[in-house]
C-alpha atoms as a PDB file:
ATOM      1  CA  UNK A   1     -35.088  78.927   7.793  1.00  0.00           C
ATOM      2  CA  UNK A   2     -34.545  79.756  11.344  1.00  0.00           C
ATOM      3  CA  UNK A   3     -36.845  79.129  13.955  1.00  0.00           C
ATOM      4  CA  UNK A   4     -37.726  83.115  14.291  1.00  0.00           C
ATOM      5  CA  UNK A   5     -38.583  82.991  10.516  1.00  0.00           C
ATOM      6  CA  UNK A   6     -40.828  80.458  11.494  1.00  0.00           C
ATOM      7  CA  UNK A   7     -42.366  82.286  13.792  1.00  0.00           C
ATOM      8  CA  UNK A   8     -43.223  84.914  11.906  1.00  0.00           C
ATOM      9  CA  UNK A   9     -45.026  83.282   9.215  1.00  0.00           C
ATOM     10  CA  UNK A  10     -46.793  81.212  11.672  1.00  0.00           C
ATOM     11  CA  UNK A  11     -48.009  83.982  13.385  1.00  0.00           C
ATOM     12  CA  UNK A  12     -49.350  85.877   9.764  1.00  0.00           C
ATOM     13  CA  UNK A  13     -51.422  82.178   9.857  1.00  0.00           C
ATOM     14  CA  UNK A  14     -55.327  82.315  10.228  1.00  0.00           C
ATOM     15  CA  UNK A  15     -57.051  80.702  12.562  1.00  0.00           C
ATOM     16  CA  UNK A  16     -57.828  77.965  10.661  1.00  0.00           C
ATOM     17  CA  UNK A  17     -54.561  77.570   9.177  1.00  0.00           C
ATOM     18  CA  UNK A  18     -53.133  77.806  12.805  1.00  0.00           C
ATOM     19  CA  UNK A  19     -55.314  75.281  13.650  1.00  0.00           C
ATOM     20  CA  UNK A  20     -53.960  73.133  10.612  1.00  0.00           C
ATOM     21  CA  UNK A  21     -50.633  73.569  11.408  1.00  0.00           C
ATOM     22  CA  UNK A  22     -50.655  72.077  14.994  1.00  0.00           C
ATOM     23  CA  UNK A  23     -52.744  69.453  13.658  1.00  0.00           C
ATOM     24  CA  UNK A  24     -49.504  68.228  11.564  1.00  0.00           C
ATOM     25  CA  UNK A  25     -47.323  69.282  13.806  1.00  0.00           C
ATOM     26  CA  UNK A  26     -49.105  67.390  16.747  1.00  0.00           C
ATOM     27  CA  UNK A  27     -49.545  64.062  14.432  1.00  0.00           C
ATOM     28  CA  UNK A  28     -45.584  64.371  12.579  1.00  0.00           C
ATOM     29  CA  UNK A  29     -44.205  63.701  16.576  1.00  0.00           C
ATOM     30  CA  UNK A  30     -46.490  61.166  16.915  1.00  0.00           C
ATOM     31  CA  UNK A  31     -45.826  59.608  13.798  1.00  0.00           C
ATOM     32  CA  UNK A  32     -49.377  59.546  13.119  1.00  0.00           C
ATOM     33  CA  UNK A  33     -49.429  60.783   9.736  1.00  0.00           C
ATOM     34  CA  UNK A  34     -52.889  61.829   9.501  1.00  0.00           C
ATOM     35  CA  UNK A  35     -54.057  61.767   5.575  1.00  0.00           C
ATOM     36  CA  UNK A  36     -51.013  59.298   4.532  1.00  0.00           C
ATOM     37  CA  UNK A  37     -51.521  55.836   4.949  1.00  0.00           C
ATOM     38  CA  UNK A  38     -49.302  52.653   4.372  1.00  0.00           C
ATOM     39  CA  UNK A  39     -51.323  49.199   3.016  1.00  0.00           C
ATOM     40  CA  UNK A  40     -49.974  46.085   2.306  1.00  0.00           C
ATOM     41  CA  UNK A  41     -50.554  45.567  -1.620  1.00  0.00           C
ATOM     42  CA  UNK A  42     -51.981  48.781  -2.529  1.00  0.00           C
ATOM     43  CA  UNK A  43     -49.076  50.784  -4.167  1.00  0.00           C
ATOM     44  CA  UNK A  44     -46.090  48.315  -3.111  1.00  0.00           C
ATOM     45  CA  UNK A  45     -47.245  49.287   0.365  1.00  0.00           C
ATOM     46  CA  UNK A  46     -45.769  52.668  -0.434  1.00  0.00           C
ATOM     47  CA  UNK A  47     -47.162  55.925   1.716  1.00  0.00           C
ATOM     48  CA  UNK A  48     -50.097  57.483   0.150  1.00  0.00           C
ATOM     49  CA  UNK A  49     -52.988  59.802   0.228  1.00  0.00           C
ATOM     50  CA  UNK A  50     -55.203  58.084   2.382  1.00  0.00           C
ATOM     51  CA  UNK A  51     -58.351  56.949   0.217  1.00  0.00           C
ATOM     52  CA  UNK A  52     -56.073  57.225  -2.958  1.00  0.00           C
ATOM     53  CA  UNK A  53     -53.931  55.461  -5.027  1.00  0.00           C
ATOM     54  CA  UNK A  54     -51.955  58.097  -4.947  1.00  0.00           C
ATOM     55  CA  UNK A  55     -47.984  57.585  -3.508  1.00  0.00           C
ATOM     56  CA  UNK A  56     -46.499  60.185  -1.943  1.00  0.00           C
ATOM     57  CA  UNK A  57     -43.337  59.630  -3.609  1.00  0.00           C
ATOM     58  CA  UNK A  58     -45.122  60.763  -7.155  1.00  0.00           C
ATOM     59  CA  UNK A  59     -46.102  64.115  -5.804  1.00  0.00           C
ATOM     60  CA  UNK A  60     -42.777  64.503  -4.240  1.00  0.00           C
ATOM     61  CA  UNK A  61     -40.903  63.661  -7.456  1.00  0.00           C
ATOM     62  CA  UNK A  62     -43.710  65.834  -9.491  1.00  0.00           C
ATOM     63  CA  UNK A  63     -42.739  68.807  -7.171  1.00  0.00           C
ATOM     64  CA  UNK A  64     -38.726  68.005  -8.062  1.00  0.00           C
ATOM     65  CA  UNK A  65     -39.824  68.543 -11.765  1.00  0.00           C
ATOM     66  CA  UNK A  66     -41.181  71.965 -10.739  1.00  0.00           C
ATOM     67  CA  UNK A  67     -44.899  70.615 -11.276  1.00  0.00           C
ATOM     68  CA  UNK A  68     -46.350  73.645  -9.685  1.00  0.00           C
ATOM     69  CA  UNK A  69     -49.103  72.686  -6.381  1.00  0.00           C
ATOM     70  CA  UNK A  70     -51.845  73.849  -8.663  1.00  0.00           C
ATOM     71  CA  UNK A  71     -51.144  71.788 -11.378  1.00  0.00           C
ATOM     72  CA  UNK A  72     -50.892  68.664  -9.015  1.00  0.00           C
ATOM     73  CA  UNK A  73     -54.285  69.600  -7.485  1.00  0.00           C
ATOM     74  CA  UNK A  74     -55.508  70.080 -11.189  1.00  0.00           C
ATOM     75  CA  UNK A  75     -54.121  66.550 -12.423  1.00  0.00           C
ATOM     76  CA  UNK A  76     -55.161  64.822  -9.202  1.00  0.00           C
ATOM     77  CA  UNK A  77     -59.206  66.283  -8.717  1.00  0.00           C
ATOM     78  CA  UNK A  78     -59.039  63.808  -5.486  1.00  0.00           C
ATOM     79  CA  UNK A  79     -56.398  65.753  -3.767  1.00  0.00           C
ATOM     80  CA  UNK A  80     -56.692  68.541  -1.843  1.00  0.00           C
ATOM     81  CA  UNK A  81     -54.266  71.676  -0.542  1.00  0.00           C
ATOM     82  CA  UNK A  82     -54.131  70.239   2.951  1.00  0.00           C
ATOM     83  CA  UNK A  83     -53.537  66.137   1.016  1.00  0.00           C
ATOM     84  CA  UNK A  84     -50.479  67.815  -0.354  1.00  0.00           C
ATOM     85  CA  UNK A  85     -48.980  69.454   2.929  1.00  0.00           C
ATOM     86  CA  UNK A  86     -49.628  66.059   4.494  1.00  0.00           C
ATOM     87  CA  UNK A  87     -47.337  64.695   1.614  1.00  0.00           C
ATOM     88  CA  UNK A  88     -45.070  67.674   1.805  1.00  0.00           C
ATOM     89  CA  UNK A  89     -44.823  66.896   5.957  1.00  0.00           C
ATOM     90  CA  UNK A  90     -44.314  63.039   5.249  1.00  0.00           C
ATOM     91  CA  UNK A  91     -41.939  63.296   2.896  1.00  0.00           C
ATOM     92  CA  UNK A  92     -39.762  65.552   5.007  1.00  0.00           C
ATOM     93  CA  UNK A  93     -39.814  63.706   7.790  1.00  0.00           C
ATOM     94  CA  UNK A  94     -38.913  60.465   5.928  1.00  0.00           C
ATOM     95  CA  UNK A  95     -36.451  61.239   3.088  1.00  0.00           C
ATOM     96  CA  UNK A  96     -34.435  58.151   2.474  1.00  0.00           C
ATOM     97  CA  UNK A  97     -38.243  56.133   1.985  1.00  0.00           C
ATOM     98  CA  UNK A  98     -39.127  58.561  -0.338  1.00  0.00           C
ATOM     99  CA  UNK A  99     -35.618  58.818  -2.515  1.00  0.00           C
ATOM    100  CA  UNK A 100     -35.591  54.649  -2.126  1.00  0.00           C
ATOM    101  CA  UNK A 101     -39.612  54.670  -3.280  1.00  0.00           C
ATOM    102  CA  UNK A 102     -38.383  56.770  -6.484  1.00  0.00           C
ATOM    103  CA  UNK A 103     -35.305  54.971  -7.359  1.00  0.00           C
ATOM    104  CA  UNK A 104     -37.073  51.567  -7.598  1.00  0.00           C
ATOM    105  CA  UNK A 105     -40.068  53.378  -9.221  1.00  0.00           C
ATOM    106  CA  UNK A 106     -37.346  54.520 -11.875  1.00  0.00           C
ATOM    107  CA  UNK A 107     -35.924  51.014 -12.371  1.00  0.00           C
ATOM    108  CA  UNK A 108     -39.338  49.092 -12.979  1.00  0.00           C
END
């Protein structure tokens, strides 16, 4: 995807989606992750949905199974569509955690 591409779809955006996007933009450079959060002995420490037991790496490895986004919000009631772009933004900015999170997840 090139930058133009990008764009484009951000442009087709709503407001509010607009809005959305900056937001995760804005906190990604930050590395605030807003809606991911990392605590010592919940989850190994592993990112998660923030007020979940929920670890990012899951989703991420659900979505690498082709679990569709709908299903995930289905089998998770707790999440929601923006939970899941926080994941989605997390994830890609932090690759070898989440591959590392997964292979040791495998092992146990």
């Amino acid at each position: 995807m090139t930058l133009q591409d990008l764009e484009t779809q951000l442009l087709s955006l709503s407001s509010s989606e607009k809005l959305e996007a900056i937001q995760i933009l804005s906190h990604s450079l930050s590395q605030n992750w807003r809606g991911i959060t990392k605590t010592p002995g919940i989850c190994g420490g592993d990112a998660c949905i923030e007020g979940t037991r929920i670890p990012v790496w899951i989703l991420v490895q659900a979505r690498s199974l082709e679990i569709s986004e709908t299903q995930l919000l289905y089998d998770y009631p707790t999440l929601s569509a923006t939970d899941l772009a926080n994941a989605w933004v997390y994830a890609s900015a932090n690759p070898e955690e989440i591959e590392t999170a997964i292979r040791e997840n495998e092992a146990a």
